[in-house]
C-alpha atoms as a PDB file:
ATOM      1  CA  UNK A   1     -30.846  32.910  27.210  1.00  0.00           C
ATOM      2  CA  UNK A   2     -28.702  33.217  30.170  1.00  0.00           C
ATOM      3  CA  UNK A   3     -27.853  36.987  32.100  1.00  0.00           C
ATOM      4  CA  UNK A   4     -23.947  36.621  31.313  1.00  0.00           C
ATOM      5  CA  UNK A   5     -24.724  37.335  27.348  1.00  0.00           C
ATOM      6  CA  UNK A   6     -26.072  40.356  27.643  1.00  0.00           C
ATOM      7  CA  UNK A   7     -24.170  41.537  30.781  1.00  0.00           C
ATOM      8  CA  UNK A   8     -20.862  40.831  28.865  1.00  0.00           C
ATOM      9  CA  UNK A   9     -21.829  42.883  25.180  1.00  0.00           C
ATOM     10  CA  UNK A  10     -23.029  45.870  27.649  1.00  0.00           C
ATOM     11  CA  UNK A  11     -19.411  45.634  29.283  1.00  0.00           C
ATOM     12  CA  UNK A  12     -18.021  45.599  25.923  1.00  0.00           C
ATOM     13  CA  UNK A  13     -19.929  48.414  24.795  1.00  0.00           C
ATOM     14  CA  UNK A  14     -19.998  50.801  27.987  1.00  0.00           C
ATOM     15  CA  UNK A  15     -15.817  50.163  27.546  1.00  0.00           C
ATOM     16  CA  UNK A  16     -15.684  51.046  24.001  1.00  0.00           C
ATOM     17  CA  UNK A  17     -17.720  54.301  24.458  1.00  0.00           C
ATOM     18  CA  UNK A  18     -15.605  54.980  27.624  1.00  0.00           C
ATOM     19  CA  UNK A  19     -12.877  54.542  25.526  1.00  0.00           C
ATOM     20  CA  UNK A  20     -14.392  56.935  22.644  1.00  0.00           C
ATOM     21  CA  UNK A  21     -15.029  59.507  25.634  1.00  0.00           C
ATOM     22  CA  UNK A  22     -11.268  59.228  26.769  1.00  0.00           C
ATOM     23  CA  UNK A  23      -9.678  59.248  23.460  1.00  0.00           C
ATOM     24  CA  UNK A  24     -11.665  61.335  21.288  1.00  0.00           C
ATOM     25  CA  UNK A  25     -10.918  65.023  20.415  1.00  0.00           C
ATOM     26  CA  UNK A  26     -13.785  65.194  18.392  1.00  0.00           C
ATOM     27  CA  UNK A  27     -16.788  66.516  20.638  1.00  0.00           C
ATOM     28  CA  UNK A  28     -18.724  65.140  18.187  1.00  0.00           C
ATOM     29  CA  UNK A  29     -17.592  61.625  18.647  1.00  0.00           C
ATOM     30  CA  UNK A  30     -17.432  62.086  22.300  1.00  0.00           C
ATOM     31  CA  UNK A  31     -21.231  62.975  22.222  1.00  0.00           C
ATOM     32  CA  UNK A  32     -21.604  59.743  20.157  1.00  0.00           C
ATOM     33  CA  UNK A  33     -19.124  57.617  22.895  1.00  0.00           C
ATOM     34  CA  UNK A  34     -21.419  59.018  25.318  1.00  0.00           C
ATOM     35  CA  UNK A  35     -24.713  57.612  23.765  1.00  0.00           C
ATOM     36  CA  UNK A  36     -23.251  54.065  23.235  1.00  0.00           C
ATOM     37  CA  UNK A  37     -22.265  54.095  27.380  1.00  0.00           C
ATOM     38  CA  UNK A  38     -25.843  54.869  27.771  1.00  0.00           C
ATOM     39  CA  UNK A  39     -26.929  52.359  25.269  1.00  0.00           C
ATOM     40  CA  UNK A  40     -24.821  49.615  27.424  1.00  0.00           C
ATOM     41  CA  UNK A  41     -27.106  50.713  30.656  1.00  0.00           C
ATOM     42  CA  UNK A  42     -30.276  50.488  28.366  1.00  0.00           C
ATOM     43  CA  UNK A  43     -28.770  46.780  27.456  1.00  0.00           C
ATOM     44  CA  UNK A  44     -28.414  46.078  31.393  1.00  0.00           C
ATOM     45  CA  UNK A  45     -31.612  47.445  32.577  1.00  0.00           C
ATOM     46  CA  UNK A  46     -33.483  45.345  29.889  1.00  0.00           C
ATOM     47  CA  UNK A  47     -31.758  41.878  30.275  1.00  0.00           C
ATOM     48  CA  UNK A  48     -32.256  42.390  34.542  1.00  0.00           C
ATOM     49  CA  UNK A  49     -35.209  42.947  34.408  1.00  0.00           C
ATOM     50  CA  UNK A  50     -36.482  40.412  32.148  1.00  0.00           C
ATOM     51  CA  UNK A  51     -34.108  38.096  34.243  1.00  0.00           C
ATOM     52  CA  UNK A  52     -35.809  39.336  37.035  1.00  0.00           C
ATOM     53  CA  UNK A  53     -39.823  39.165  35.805  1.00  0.00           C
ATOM     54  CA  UNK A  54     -38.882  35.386  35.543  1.00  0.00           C
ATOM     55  CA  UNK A  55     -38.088  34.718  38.927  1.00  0.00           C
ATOM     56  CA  UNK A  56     -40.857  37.209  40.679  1.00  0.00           C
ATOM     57  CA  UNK A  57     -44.446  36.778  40.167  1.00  0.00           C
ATOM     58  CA  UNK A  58     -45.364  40.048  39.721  1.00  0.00           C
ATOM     59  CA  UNK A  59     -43.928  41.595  36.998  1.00  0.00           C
ATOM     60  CA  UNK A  60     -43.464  45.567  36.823  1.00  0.00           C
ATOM     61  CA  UNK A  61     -41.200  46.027  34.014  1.00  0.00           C
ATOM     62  CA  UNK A  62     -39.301  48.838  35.592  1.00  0.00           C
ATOM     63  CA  UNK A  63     -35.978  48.057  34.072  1.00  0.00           C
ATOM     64  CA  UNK A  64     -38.048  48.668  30.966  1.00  0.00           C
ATOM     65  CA  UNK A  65     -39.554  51.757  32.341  1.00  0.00           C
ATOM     66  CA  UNK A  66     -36.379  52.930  33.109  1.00  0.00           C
ATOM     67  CA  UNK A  67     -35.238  52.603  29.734  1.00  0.00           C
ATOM     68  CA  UNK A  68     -37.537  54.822  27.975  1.00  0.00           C
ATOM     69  CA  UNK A  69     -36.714  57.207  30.942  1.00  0.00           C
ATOM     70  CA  UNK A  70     -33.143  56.934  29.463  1.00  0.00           C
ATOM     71  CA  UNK A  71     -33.590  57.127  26.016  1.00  0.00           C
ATOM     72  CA  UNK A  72     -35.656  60.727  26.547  1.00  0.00           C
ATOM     73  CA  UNK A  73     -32.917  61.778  28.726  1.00  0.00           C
ATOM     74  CA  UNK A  74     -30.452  60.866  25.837  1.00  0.00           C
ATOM     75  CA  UNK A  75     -32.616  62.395  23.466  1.00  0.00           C
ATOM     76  CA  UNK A  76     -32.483  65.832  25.121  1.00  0.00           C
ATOM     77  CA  UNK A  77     -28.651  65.343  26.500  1.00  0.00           C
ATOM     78  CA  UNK A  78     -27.663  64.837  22.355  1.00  0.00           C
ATOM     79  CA  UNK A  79     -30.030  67.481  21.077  1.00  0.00           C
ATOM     80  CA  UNK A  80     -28.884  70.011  23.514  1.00  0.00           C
ATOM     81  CA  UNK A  81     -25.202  68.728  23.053  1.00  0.00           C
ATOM     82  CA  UNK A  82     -25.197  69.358  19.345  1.00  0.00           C
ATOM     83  CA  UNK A  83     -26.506  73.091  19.632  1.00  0.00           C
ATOM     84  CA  UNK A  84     -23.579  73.505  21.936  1.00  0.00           C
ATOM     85  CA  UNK A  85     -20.993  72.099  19.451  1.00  0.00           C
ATOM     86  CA  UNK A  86     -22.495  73.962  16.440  1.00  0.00           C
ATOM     87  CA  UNK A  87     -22.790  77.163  18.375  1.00  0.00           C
ATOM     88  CA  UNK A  88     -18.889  76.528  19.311  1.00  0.00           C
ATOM     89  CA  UNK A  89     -17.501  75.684  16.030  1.00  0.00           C
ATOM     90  CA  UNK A  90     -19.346  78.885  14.257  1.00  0.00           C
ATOM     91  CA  UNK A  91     -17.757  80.752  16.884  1.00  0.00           C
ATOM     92  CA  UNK A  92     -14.353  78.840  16.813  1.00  0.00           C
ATOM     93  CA  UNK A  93     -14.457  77.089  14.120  1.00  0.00           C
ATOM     94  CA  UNK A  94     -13.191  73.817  15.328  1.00  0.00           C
ATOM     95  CA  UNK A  95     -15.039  71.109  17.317  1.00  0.00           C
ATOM     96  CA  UNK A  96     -11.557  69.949  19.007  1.00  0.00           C
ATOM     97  CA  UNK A  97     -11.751  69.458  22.509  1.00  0.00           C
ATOM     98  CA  UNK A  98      -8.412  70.100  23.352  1.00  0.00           C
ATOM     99  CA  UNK A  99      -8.044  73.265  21.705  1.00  0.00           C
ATOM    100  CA  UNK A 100     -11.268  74.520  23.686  1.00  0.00           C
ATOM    101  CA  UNK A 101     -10.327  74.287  26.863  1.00  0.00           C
ATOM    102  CA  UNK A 102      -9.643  77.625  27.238  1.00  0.00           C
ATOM    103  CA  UNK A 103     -12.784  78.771  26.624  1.00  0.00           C
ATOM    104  CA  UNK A 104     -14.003  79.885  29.751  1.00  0.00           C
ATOM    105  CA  UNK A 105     -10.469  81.511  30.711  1.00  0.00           C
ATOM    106  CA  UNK A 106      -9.728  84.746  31.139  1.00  0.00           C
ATOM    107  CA  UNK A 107      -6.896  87.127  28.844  1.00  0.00           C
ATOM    108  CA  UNK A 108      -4.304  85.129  30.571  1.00  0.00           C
ATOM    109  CA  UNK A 109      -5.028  81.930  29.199  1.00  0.00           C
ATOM    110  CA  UNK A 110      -3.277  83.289  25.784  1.00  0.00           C
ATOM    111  CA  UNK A 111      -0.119  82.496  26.959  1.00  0.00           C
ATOM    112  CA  UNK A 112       2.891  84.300  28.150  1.00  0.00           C
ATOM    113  CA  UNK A 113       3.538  87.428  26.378  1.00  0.00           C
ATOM    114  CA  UNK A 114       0.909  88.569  25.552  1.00  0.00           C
ATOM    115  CA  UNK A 115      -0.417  91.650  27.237  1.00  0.00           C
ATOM    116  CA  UNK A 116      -3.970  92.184  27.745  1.00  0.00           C
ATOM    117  CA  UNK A 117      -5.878  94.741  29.627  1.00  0.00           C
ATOM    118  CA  UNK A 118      -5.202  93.294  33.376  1.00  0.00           C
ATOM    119  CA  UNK A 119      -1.604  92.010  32.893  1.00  0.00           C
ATOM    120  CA  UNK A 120       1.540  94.111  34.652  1.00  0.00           C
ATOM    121  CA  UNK A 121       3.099  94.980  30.934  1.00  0.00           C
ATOM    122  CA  UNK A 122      -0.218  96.527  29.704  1.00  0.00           C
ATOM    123  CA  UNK A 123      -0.699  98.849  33.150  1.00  0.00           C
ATOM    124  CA  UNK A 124       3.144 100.206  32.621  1.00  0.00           C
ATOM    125  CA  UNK A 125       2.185 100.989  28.998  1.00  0.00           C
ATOM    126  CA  UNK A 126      -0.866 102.852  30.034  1.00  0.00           C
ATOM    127  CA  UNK A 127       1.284 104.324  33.045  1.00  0.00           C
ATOM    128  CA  UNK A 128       3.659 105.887  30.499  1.00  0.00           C
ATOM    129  CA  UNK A 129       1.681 107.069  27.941  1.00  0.00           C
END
């Protein structure tokens, strides 16, 4: 089998999980976008390397090696990633990207008009009272 087969379903595949990653407002799909890009690299690694092993001698199998190094590291990357979602949508409850991006701001991020404890409104209220 010739290098271009492979080479050209992982470009497919890394593009459609790019694609899922850009597009997505799902964090759930995004985590699942993510693991087909990473699949694509597994793909790659696999098809150089036996390309590879048939021109050289001495074969190491590394691109091989490096794919079970992968798939651990996507093991752990998806566990970890689906505690974080759950843990955010019990606390939120909604897994949409867009409308967690405010998660790590501060009272400000509500908006204007609203008056929290460090805005200008809130200190003239204490001020008067």
């Amino acid at each position: 089998m010739h290098l271009a087969y492979p080479a050209v379903l992982s470009a497919l595949l890394f593009c459609t999980g790019l694609y899922g990653v850009l597009a997505r407002r799902n964090a759930i799909l995004v985590l699942m976008s993510v693991e087909l890009m990473l699949n694509a690299v597994n793909l790659n690694l696999v098809a150089f390397d036996v390309w590879l092993s048939r021109a050289a001698k001495e074969t190491l199998h590394s691109g091989q090696a490096l794919t079970l190094f992968t798939i651990a590291i996507a093991a752990a990357e998806i566990g970890i990633g689906l505690a974080i979602v759950l843990a955010v949508h019990r606390n939120r409850g909604t897994s949409d990207i867009d409308k967690l991006r405010d998660t790590a701001e501060g009272p400000d991020a509500a908006g204007p008009g609203t008056e929290g404890p460090g805005t200008p409104a809130a200190g003239k209220a204490e001020a008067t009272a």
